[in-house]
N, C-alpha and C. Protein backbone atom coordinates (compact mmCIF):
# COMPACT_ATOMS: atom_id res chain seq x y z
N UNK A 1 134.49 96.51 83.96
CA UNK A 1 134.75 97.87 84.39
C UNK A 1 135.55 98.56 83.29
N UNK A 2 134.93 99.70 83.02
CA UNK A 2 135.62 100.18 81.62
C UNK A 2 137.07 100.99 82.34
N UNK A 3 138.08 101.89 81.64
CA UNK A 3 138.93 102.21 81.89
C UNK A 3 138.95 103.27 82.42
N UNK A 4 138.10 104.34 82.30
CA UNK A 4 137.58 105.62 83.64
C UNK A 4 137.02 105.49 84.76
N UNK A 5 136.83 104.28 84.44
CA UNK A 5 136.16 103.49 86.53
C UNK A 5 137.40 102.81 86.98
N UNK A 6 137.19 103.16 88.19
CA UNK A 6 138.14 102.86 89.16
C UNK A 6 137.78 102.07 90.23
N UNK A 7 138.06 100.79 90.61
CA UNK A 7 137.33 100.15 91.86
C UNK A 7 136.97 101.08 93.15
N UNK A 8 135.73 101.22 93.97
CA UNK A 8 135.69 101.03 95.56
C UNK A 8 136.97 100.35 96.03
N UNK A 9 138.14 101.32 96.88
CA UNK A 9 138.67 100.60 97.77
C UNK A 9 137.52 100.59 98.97
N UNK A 10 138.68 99.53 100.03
CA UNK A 10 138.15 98.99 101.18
C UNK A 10 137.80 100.14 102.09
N UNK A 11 138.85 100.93 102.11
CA UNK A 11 138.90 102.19 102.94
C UNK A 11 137.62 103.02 102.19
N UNK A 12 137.22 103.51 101.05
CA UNK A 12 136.74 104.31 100.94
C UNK A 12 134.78 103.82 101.30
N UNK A 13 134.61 102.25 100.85
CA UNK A 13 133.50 101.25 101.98
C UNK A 13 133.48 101.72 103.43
N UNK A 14 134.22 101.70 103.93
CA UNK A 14 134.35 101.88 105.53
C UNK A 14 133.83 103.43 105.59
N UNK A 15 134.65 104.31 105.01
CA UNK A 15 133.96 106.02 105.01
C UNK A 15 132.72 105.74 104.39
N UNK A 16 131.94 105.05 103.44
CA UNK A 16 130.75 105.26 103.10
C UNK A 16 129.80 104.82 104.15
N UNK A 17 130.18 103.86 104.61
CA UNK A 17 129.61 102.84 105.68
C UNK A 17 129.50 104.03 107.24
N UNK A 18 130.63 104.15 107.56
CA UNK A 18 130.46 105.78 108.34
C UNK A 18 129.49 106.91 108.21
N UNK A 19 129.15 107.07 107.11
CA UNK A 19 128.14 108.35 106.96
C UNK A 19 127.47 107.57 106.73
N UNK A 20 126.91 106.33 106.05
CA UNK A 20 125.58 105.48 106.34
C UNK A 20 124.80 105.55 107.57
N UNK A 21 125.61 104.57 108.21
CA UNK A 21 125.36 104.61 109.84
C UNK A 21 125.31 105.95 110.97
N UNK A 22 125.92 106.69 110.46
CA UNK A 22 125.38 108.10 110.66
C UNK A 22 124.37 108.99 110.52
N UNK A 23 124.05 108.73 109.45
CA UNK A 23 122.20 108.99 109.08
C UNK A 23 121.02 108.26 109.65
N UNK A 24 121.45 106.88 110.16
CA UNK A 24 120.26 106.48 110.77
C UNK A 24 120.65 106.37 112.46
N UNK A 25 119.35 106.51 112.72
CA UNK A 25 119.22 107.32 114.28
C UNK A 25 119.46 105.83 115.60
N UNK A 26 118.73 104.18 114.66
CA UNK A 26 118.96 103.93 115.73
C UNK A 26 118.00 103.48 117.41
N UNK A 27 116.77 104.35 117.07
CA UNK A 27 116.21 104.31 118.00
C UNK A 27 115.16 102.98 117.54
N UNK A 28 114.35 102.19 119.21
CA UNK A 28 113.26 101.46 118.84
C UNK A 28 112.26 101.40 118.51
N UNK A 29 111.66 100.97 117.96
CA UNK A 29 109.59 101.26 117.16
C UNK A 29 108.97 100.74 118.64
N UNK A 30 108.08 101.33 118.52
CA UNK A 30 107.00 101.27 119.24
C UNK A 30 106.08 101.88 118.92
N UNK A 31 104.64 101.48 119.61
CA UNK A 31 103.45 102.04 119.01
C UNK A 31 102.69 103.08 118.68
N UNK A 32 102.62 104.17 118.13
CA UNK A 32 102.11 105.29 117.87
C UNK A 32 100.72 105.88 117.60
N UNK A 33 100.34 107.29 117.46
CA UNK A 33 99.04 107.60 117.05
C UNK A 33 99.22 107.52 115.64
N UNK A 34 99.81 108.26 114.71
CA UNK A 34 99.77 108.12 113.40
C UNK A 34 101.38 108.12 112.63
N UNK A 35 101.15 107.60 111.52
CA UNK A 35 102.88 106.97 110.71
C UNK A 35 102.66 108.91 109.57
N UNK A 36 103.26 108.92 109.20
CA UNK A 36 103.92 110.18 108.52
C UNK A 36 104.68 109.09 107.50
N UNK A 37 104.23 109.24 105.88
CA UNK A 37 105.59 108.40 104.89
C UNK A 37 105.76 109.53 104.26
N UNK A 38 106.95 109.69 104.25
CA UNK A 38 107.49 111.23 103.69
C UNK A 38 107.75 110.43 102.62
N UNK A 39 107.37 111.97 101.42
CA UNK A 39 107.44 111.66 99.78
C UNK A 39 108.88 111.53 99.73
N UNK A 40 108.85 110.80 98.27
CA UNK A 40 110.39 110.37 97.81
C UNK A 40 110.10 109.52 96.30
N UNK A 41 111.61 109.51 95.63
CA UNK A 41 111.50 108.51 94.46
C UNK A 41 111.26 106.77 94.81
N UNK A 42 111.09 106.29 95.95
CA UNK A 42 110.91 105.06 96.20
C UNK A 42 109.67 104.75 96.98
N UNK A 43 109.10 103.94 96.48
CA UNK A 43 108.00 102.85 96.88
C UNK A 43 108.10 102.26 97.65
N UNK A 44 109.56 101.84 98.56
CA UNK A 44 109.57 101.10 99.45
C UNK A 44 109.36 102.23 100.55
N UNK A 45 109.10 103.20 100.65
CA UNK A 45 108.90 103.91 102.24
C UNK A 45 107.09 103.60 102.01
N UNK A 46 106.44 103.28 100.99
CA UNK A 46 104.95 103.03 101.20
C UNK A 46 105.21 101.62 101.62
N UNK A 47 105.76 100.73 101.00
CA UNK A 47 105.69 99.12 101.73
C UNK A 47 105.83 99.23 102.96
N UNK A 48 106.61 99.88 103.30
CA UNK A 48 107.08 99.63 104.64
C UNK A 48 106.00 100.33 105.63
N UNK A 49 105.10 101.21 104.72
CA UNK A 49 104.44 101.71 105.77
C UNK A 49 102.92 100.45 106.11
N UNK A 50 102.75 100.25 104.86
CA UNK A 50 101.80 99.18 104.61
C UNK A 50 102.11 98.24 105.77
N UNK A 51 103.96 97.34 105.68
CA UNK A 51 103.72 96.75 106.72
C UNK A 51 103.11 97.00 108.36
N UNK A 52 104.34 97.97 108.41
CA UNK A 52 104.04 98.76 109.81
C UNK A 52 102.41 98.39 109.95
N UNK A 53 101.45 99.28 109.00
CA UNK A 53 100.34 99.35 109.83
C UNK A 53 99.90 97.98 109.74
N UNK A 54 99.93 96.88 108.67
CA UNK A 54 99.24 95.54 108.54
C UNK A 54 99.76 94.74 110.44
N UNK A 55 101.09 95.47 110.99
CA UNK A 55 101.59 94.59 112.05
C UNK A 55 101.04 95.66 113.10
N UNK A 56 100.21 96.31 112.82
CA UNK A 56 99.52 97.13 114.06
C UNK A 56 100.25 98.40 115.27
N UNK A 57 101.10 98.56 114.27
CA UNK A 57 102.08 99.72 114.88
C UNK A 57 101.43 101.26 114.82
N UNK A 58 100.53 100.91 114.32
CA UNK A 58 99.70 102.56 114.28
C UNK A 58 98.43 102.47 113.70
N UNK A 59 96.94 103.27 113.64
CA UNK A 59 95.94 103.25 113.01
C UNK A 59 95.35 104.16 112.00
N UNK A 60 96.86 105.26 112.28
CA UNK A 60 96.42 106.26 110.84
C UNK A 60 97.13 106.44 110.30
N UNK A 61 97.45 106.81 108.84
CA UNK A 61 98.79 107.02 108.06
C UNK A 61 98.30 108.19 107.25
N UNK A 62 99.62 108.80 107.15
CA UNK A 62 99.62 110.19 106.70
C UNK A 62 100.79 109.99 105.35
N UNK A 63 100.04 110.16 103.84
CA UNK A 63 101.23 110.12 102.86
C UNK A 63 101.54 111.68 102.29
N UNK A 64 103.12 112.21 102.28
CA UNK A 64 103.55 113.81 101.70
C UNK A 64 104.44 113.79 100.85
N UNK A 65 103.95 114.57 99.87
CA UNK A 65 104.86 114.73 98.42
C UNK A 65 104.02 115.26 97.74
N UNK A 66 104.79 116.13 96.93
CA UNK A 66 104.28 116.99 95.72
C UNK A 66 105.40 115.84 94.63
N UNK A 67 105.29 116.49 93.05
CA UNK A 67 106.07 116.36 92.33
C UNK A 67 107.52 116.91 92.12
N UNK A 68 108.62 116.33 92.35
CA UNK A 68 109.48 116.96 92.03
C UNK A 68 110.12 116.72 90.88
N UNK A 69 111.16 117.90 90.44
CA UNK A 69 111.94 117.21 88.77
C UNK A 69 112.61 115.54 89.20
N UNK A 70 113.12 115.34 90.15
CA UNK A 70 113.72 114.15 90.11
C UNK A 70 112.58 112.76 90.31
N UNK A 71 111.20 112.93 90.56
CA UNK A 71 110.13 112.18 90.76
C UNK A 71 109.21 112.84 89.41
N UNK A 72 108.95 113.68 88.99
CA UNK A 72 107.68 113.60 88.28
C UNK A 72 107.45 112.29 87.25
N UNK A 73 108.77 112.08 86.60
CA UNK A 73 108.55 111.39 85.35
C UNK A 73 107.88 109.67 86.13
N UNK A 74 107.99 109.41 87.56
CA UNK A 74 107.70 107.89 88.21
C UNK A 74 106.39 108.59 89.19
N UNK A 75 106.02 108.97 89.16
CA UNK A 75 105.17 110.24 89.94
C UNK A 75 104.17 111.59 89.56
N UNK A 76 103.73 111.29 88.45
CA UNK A 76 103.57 112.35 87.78
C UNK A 76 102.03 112.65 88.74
N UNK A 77 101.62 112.22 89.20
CA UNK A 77 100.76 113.20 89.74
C UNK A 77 101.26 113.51 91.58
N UNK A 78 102.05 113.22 91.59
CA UNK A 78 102.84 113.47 93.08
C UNK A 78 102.80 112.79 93.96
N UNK A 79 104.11 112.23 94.95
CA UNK A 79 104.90 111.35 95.59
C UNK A 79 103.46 110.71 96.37
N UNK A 80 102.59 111.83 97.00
CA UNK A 80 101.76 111.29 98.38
C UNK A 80 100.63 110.76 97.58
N UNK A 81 100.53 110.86 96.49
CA UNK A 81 99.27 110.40 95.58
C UNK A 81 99.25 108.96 94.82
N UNK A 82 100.95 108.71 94.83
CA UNK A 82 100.78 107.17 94.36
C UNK A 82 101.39 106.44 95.57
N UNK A 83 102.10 106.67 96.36
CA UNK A 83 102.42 106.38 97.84
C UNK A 83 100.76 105.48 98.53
N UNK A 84 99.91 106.61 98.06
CA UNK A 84 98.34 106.10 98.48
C UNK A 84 97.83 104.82 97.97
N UNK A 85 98.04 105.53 96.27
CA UNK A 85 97.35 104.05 95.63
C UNK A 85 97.88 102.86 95.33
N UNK A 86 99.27 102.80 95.77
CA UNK A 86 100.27 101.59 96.06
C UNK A 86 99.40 100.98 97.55
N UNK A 87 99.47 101.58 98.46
CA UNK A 87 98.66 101.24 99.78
C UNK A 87 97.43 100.71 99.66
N UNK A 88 96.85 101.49 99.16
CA UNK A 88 95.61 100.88 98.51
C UNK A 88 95.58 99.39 97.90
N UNK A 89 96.14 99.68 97.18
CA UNK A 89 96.42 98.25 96.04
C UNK A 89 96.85 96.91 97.06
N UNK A 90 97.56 97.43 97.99
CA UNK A 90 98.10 96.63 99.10
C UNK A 90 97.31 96.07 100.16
N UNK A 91 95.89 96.55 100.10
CA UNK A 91 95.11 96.87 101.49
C UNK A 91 94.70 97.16 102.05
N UNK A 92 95.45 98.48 102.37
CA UNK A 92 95.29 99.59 103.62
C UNK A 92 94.10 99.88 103.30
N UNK A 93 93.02 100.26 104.17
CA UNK A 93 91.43 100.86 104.20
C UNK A 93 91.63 102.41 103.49
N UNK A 94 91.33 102.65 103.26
CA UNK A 94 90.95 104.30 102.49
C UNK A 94 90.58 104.93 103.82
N UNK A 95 89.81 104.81 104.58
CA UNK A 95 90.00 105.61 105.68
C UNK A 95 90.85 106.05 106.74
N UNK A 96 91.92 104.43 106.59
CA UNK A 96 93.11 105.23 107.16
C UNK A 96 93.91 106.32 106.81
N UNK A 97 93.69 106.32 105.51
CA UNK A 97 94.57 106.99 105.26
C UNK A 97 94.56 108.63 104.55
N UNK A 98 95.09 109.76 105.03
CA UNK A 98 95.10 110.84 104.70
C UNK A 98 96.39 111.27 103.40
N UNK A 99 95.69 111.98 102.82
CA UNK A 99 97.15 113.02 102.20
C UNK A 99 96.88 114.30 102.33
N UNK A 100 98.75 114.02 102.14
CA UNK A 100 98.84 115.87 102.35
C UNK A 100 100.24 115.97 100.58
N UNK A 101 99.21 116.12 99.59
CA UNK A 101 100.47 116.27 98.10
C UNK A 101 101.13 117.28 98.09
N UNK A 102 101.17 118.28 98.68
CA UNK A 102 102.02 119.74 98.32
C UNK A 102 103.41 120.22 99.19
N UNK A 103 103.80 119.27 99.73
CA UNK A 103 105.57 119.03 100.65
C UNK A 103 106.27 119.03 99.19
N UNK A 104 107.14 120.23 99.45
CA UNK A 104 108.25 119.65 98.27
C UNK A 104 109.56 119.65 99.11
N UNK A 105 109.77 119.93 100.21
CA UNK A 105 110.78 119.63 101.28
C UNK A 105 110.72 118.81 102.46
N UNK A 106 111.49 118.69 103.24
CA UNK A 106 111.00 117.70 104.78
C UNK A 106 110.44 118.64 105.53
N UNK A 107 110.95 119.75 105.96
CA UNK A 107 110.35 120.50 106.47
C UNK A 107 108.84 120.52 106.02
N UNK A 108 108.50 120.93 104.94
CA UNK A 108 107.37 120.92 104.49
C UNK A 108 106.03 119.49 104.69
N UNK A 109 106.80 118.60 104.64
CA UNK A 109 106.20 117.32 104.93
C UNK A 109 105.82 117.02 106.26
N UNK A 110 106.58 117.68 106.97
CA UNK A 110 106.16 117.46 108.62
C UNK A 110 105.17 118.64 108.88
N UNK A 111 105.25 119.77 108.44
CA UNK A 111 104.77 120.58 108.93
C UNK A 111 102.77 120.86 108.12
N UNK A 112 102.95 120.67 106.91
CA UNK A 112 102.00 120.41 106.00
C UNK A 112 100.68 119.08 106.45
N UNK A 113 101.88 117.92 106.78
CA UNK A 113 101.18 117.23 107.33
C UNK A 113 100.38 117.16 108.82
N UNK A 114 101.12 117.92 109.54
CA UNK A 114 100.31 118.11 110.90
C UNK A 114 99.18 119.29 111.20
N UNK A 115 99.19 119.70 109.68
CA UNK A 115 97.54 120.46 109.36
C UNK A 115 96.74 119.93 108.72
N UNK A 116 97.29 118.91 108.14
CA UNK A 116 96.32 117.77 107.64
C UNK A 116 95.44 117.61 108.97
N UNK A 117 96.32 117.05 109.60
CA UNK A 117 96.15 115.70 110.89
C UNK A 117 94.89 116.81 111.58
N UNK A 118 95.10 118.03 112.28
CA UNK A 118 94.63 118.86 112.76
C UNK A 118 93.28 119.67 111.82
N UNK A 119 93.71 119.27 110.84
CA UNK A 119 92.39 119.55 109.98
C UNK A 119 91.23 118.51 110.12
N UNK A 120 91.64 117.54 110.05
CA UNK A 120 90.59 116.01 110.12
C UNK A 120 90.27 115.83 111.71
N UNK A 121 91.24 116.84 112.52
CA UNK A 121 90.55 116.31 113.93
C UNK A 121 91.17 115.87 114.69
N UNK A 122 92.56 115.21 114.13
CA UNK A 122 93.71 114.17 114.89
C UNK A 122 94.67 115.38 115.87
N UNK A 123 95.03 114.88 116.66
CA UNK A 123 96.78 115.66 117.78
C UNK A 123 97.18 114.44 118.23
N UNK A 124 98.11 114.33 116.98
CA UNK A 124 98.61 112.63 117.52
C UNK A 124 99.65 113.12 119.23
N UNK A 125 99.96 112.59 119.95
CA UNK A 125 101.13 113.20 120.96
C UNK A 125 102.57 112.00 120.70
N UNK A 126 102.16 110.81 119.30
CA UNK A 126 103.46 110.41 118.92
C UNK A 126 103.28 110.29 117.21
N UNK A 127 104.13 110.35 116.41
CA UNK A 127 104.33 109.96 115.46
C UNK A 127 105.51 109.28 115.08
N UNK A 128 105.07 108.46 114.08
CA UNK A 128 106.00 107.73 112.92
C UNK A 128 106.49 107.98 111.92
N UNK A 129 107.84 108.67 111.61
CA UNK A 129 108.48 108.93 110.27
C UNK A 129 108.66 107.79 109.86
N UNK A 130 108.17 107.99 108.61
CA UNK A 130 108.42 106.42 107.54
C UNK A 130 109.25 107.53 106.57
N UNK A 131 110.92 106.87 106.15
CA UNK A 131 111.72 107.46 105.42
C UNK A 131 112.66 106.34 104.81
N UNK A 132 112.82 106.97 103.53
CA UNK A 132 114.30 106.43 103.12
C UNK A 132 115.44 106.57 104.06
N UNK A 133 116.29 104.81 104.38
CA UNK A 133 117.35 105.25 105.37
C UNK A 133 118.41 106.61 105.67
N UNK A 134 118.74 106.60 104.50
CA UNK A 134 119.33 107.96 104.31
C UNK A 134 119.15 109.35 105.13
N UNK A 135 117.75 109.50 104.89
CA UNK A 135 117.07 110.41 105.32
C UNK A 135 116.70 110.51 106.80
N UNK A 136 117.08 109.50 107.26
CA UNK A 136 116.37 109.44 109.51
C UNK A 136 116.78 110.42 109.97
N UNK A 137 117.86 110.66 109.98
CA UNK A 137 118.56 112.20 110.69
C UNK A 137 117.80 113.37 110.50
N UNK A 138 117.85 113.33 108.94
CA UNK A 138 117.34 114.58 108.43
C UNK A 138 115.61 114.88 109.64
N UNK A 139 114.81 114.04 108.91
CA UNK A 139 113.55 114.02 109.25
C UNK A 139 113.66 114.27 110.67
N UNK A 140 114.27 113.42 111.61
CA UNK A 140 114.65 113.85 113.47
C UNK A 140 114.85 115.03 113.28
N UNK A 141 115.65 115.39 112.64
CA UNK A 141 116.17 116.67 113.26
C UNK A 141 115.31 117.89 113.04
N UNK A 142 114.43 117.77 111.65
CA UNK A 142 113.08 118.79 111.08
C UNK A 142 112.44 118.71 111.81
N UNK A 143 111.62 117.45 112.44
CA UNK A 143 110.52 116.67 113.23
C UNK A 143 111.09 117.98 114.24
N UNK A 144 111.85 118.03 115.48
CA UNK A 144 112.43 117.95 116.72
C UNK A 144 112.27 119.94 116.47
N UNK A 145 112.81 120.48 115.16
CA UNK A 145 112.13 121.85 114.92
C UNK A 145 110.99 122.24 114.51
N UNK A 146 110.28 121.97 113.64
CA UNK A 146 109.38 122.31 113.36
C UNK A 146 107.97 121.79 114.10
N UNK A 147 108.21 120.38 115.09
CA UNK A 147 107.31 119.90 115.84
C UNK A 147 107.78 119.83 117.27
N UNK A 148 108.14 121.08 117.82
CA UNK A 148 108.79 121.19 119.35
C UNK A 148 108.17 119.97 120.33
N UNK A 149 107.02 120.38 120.11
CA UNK A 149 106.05 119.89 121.57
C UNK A 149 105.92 118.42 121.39
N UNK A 150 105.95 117.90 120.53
CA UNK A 150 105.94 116.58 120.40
C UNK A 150 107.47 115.40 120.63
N UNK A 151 107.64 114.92 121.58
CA UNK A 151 109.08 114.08 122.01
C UNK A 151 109.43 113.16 120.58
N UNK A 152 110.49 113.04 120.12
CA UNK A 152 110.70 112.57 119.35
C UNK A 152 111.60 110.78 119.05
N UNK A 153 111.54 110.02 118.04
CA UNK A 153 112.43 108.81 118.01
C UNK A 153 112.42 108.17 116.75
N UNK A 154 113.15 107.71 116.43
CA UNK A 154 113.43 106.99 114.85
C UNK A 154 114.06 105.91 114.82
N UNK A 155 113.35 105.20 115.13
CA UNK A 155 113.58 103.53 114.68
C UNK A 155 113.93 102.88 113.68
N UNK A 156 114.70 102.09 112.88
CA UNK A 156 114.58 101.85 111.39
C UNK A 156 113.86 100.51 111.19
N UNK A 157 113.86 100.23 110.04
CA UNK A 157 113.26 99.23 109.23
C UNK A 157 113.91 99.03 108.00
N UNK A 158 113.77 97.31 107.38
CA UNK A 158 114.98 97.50 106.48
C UNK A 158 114.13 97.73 105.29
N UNK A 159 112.64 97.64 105.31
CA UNK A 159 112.23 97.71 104.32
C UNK A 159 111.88 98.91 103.55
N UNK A 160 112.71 100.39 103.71
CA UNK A 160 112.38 101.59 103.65
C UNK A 160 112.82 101.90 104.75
N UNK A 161 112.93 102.98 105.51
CA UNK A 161 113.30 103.08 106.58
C UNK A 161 111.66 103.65 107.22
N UNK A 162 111.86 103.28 108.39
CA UNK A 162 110.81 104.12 109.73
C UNK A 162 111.51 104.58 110.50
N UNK A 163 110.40 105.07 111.05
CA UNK A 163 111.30 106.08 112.13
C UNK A 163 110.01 106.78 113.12
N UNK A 164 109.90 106.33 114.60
CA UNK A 164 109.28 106.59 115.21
C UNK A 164 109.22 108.25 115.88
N UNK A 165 108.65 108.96 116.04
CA UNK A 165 108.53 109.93 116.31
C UNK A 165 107.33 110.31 117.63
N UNK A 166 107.29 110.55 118.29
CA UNK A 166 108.10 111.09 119.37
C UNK A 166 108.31 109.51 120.46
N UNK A 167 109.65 109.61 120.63
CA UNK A 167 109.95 108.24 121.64
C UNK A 167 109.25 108.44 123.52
N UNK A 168 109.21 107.14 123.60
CA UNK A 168 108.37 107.24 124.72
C UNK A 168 109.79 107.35 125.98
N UNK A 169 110.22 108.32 126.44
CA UNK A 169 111.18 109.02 126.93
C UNK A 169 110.66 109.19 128.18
């Protein structure tokens, strides 16, 4: 540790650990019409979606992302476009799976994507947020505005986070 770094105290672990556990929601997985993997700089919200569907938690998957400055240079043709061909590479049938590349927000990703879904024909009445842990709150709380009619829930996973959407309530 050079001399301008300063250790993590214990206390300031515990406050990080606080707003950790604060961001994720918490709720249980269960089975859905279609998974939603919201774009991001990590690959593990596609593994995780890969698993999900390989363990039969859903039969359609929906990948969203455009390019952003903090993704283009690992992403250069955009988040929902290699999200795909990671899946691919993994497995997943090509017919499961839809994109929607032009979300450059969450909002945008939920909402972008459920004209996908509605374009191809689908009205799921549950979905699956697949997210970075970080992010569960966020996505609930966009999901819960921008998708009223649909009941909502977010489950995690350690491998990326998930997050079920709408809970069976």
């Amino acid at each position: 540790m050079s001399v301008k770094q300063q250790a993590i105290t214990d206390e300031q672990w515990r406050h990080a650990r606080t707003i950790w556990d604060y961001h994720q929601m918490h709720h249980d997985l269960r089975r859905c019409d279609v998974a939603i993997g919201l774009g991001s700089h990590d690959l593990g919200v596609a593994r995780a979606a890969v698993e999900l569907y390989r363990a039969g938690w859903f039969p359609l998957l929906v990948f969203t992302g455009a390019t952003s400055p903090t993704t283009a240079a690992r992403f250069p043709r955009g988040e929902a476009v290699h999200y795909r061909e990671h899946a691919l590479a993994l497995g997943v049938p090509d017919e499961v799976i839809l994109l929607e590349p032009n979300a450059t927000n969450t909002g945008q990703n939920i909402t972008l994507s459920r004209q996908v879904l509605t374009q191809a024909g689908h009205h799921p009445a549950s979905v699956l947020l697949i997210s970075k842990p970080y992010m569960e709150r966020r996505a609930y709380a966009t999901a819960r505005k921008v998708w009223p009619e649909v009941p909502r829930r977010t489950p995690g996973k350690s491998t990326g986070s998930t997050r079920r959407w709408p809970p069976n309530l």
